[in-house]
PDB file of N, CA and C in Angstrom:
ATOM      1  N   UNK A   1     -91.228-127.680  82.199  1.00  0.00           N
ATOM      2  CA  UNK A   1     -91.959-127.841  83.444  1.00  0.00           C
ATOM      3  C   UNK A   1     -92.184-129.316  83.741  1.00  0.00           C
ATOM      4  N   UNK A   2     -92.250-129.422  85.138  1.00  0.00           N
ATOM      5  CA  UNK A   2     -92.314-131.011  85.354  1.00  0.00           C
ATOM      6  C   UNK A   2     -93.629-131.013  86.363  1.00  0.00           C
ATOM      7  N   UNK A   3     -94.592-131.597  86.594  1.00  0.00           N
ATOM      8  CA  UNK A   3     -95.614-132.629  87.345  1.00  0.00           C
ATOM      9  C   UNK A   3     -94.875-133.171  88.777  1.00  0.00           C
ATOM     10  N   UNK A   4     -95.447-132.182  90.114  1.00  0.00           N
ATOM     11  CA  UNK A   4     -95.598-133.640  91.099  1.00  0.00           C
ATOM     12  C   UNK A   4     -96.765-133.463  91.843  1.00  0.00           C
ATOM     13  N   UNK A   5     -97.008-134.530  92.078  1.00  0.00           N
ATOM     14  CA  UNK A   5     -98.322-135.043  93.016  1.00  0.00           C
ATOM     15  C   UNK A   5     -97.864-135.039  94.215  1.00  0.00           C
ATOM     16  N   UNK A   6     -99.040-134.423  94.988  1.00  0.00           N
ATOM     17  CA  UNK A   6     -98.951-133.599  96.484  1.00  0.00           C
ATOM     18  C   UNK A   6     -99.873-134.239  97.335  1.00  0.00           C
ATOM     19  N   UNK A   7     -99.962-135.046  98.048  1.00  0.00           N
ATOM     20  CA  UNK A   7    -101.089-135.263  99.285  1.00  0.00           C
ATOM     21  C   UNK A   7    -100.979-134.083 100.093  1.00  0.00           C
ATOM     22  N   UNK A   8    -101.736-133.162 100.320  1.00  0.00           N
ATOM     23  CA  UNK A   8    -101.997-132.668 101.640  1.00  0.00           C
ATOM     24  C   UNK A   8    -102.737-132.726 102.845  1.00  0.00           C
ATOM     25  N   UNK A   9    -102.522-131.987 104.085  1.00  0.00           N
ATOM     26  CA  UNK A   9    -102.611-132.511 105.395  1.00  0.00           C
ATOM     27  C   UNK A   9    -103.061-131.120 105.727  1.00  0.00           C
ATOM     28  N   UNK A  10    -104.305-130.008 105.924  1.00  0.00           N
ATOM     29  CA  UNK A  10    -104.132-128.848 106.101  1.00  0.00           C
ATOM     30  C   UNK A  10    -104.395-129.144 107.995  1.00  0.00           C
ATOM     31  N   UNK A  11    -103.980-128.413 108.677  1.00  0.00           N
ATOM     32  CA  UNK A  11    -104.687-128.255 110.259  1.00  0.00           C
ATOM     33  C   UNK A  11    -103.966-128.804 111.199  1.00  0.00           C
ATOM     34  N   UNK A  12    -102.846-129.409 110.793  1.00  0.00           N
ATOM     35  CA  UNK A  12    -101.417-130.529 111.459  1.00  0.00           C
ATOM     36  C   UNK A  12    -101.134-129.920 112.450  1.00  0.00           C
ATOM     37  N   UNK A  13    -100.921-130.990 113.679  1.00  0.00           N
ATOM     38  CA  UNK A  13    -100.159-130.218 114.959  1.00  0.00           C
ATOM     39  C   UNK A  13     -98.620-129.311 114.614  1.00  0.00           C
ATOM     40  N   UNK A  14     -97.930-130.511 113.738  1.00  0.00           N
ATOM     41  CA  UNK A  14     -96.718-129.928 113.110  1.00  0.00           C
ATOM     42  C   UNK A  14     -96.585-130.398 112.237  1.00  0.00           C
ATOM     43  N   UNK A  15     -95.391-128.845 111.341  1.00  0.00           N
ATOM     44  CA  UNK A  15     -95.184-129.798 109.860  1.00  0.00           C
ATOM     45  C   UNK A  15     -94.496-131.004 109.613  1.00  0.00           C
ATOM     46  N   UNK A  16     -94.988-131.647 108.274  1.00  0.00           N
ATOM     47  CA  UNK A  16     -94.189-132.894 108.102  1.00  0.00           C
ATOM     48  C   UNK A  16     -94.225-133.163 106.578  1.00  0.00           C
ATOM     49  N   UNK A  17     -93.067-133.362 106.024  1.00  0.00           N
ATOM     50  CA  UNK A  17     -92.793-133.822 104.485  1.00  0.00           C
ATOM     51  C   UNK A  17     -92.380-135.213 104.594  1.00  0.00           C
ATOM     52  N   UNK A  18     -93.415-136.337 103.702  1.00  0.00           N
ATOM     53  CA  UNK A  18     -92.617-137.454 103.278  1.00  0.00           C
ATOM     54  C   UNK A  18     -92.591-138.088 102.125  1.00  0.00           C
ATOM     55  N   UNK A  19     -91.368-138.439 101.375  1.00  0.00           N
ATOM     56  CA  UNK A  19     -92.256-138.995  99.825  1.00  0.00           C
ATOM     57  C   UNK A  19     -92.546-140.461 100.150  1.00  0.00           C
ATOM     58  N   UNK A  20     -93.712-140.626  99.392  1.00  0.00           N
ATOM     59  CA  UNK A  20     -94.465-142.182  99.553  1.00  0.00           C
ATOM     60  C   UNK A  20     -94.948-142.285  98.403  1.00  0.00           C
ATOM     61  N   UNK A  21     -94.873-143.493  97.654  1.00  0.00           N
ATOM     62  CA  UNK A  21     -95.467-144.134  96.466  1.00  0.00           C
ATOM     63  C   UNK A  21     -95.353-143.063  95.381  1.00  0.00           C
ATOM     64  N   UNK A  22     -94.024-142.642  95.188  1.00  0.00           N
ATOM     65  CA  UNK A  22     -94.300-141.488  93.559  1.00  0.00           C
ATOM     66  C   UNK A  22     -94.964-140.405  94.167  1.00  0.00           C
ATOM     67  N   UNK A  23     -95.320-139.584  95.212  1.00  0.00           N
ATOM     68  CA  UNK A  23     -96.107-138.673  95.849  1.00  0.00           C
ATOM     69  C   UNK A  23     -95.644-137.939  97.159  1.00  0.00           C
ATOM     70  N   UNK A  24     -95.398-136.719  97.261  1.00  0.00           N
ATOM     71  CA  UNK A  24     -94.865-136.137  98.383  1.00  0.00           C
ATOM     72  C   UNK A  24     -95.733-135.751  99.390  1.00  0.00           C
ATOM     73  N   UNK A  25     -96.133-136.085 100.306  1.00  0.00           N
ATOM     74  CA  UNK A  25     -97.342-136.211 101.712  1.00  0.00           C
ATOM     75  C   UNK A  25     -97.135-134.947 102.405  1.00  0.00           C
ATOM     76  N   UNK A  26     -97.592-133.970 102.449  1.00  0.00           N
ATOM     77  CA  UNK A  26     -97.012-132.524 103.048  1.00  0.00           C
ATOM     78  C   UNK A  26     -98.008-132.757 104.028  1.00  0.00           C
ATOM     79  N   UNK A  27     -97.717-132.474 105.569  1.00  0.00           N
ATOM     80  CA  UNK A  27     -98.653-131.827 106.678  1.00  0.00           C
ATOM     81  C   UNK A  27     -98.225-130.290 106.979  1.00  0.00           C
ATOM     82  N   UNK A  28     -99.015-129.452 107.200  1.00  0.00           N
ATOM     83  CA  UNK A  28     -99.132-128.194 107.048  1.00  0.00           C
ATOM     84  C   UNK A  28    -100.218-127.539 108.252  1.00  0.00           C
ATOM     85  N   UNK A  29     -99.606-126.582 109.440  1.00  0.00           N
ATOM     86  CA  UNK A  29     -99.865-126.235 110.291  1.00  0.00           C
ATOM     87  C   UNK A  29    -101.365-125.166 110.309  1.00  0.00           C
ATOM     88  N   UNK A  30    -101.465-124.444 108.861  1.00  0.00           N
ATOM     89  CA  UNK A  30    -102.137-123.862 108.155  1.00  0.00           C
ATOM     90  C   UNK A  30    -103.798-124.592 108.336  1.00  0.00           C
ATOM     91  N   UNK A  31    -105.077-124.032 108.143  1.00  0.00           N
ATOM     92  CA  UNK A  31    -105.912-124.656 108.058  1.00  0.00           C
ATOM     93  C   UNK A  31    -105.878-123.981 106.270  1.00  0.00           C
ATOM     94  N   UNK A  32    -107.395-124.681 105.786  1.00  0.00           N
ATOM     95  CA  UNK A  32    -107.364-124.569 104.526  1.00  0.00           C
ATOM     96  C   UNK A  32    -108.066-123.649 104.247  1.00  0.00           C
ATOM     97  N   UNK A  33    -109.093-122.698 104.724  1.00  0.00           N
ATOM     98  CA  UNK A  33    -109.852-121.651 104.518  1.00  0.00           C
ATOM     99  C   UNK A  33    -108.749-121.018 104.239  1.00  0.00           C
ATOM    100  N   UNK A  34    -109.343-119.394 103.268  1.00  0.00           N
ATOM    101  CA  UNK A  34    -108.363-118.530 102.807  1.00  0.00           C
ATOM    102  C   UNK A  34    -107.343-118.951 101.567  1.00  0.00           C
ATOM    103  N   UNK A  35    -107.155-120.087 101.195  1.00  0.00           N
ATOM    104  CA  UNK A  35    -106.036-120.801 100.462  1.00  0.00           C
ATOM    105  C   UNK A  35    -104.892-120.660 101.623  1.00  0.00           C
ATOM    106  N   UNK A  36    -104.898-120.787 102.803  1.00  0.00           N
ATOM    107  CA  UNK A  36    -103.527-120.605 103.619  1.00  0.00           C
ATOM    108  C   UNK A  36    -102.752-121.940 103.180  1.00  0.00           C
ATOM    109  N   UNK A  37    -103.305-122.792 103.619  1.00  0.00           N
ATOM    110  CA  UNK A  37    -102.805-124.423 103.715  1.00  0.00           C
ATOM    111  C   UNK A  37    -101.938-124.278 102.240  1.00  0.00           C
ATOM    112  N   UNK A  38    -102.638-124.038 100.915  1.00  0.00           N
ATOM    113  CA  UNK A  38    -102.024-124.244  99.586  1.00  0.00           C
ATOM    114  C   UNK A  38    -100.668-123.248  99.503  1.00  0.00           C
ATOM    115  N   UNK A  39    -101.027-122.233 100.112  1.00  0.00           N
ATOM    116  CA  UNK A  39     -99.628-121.148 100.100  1.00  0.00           C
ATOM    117  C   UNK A  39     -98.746-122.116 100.631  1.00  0.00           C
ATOM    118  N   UNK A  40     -99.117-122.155 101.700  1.00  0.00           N
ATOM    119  CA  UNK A  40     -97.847-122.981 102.679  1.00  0.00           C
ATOM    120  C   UNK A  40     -97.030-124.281 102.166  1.00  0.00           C
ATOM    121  N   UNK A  41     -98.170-124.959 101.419  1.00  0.00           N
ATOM    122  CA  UNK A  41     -97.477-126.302 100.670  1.00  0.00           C
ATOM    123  C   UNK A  41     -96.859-125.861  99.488  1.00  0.00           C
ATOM    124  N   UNK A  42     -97.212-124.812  98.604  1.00  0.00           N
ATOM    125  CA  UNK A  42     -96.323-124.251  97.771  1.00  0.00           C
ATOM    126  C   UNK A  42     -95.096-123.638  98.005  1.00  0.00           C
ATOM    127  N   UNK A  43     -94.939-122.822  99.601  1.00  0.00           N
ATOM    128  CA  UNK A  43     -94.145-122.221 100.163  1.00  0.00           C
ATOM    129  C   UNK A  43     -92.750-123.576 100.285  1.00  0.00           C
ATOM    130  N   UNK A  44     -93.146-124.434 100.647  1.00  0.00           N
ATOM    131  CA  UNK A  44     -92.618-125.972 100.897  1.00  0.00           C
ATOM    132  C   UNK A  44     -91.888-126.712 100.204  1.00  0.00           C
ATOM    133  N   UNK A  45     -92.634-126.217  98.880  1.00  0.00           N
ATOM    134  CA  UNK A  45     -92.608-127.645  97.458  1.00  0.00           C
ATOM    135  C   UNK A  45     -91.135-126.676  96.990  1.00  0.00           C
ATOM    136  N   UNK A  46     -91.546-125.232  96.911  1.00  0.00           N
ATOM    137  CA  UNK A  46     -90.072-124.451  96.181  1.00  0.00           C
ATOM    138  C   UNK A  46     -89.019-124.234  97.437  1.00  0.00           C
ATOM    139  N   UNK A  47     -89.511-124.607  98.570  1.00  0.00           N
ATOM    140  CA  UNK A  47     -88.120-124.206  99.433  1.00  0.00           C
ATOM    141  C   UNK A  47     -87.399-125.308  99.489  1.00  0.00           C
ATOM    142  N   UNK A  48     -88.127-126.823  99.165  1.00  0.00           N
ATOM    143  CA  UNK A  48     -87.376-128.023  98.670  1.00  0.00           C
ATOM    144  C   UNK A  48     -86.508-128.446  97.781  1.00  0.00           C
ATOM    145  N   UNK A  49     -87.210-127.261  96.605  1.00  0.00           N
ATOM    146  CA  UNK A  49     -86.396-127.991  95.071  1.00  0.00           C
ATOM    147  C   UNK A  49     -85.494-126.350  94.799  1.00  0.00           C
ATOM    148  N   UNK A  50     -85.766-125.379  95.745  1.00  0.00           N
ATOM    149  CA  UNK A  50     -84.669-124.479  95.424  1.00  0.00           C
ATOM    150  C   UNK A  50     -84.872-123.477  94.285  1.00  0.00           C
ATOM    151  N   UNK A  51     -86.530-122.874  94.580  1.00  0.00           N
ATOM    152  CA  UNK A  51     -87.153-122.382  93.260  1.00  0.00           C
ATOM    153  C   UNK A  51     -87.765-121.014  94.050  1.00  0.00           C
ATOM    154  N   UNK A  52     -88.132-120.004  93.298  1.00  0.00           N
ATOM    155  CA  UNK A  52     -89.035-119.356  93.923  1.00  0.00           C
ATOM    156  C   UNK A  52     -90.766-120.051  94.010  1.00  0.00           C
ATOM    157  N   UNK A  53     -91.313-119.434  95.246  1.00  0.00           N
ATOM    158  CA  UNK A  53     -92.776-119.519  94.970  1.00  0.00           C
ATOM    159  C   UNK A  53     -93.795-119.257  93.983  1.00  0.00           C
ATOM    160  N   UNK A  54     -93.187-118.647  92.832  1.00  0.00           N
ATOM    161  CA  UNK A  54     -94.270-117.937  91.874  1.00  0.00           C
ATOM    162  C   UNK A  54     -93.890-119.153  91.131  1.00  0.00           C
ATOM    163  N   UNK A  55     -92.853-119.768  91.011  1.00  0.00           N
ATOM    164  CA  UNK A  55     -92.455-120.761  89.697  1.00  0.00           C
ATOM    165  C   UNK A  55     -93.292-122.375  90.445  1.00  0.00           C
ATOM    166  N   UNK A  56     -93.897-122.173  91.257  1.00  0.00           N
ATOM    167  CA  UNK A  56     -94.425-123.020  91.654  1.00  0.00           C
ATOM    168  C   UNK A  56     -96.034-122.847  91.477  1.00  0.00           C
ATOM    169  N   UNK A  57     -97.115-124.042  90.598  1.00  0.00           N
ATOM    170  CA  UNK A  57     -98.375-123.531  90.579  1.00  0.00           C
ATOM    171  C   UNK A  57     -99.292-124.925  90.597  1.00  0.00           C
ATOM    172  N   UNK A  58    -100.551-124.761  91.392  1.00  0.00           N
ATOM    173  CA  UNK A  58    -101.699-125.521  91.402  1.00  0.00           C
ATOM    174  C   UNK A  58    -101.901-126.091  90.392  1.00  0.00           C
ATOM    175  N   UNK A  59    -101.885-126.971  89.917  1.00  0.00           N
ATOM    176  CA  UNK A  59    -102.488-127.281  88.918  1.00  0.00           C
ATOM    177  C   UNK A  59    -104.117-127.637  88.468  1.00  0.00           C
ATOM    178  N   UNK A  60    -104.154-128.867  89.834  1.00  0.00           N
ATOM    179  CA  UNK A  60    -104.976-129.206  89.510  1.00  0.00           C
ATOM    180  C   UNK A  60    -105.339-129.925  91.303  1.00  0.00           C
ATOM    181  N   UNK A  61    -106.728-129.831  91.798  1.00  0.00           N
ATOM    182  CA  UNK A  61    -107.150-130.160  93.709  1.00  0.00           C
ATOM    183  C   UNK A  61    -106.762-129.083  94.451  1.00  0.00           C
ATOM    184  N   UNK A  62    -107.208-127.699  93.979  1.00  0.00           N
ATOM    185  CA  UNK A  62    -106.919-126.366  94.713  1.00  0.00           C
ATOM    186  C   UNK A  62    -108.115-126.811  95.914  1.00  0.00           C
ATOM    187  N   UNK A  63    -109.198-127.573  95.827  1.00  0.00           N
ATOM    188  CA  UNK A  63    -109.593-127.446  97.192  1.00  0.00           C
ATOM    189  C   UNK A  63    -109.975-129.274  97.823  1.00  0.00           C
ATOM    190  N   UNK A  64    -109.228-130.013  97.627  1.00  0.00           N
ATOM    191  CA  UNK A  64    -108.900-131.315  97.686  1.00  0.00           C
ATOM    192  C   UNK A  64    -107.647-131.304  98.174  1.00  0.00           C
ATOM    193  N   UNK A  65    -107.744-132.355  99.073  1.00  0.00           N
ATOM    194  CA  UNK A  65    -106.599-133.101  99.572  1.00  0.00           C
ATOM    195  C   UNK A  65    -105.372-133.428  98.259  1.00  0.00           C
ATOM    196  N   UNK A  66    -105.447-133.880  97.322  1.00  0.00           N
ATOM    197  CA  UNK A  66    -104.398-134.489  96.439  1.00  0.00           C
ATOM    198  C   UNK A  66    -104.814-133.698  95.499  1.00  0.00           C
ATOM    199  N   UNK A  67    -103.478-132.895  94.846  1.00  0.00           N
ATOM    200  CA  UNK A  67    -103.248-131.970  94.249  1.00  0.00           C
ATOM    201  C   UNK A  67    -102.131-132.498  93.025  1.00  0.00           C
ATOM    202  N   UNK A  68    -102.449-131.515  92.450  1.00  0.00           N
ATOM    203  CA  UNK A  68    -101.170-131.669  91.096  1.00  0.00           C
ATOM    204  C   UNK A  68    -100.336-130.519  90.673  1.00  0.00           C
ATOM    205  N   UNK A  69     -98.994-130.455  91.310  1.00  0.00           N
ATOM    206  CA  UNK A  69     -97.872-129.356  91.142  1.00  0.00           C
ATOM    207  C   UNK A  69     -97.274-129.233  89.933  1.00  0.00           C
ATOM    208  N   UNK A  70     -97.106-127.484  88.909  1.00  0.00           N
ATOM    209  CA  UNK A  70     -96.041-127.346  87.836  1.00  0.00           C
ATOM    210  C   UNK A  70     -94.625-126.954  88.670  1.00  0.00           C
ATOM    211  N   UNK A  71     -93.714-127.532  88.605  1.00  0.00           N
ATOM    212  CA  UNK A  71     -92.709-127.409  89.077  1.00  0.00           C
ATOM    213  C   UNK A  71     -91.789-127.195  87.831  1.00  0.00           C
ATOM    214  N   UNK A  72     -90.461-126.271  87.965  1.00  0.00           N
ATOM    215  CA  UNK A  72     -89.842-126.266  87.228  1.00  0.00           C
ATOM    216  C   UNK A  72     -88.171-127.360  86.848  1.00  0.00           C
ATOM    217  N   UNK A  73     -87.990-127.755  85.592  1.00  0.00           N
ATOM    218  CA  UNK A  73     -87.207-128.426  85.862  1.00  0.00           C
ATOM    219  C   UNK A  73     -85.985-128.273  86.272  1.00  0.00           C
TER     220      UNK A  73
END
């Protein structure tokens, strides 16, 4: 398993992925009540690297802006 660090953006007019400084900046159309926003950036992180969603997990800022992703290698 590998570590990445996530800025998120929950409530965005539209989505937007960018990597900046070692860190991938997700905006997400989703607000954050419900965990929607975190589905959606997880929905994101594995439709990027070509994984399912379950192999993708919170680690760590489930209700914070900057988060910490298990991604698989």
């Amino acid at each position: 398993m590998a570590y990445l660090k996530v800025i998120a953006t929950p409530g965005a007019r539209r989505e937007k992925v960018e990597e900046k400084a070692r860190a991938l900046h997700i905006a997400v159309k989703e607000p954050a009540e419900q965990n929607r926003a975190n589905m959606r950036v997880r929905e994101i992180v594995a439709a990027r690297l070509g994984v399912p969603v379950a192999q993708v997990k919170i680690i760590n800022g489930h209700h914070g802006h900057s988060k910490l992703l298990s991604v698989p290698d």
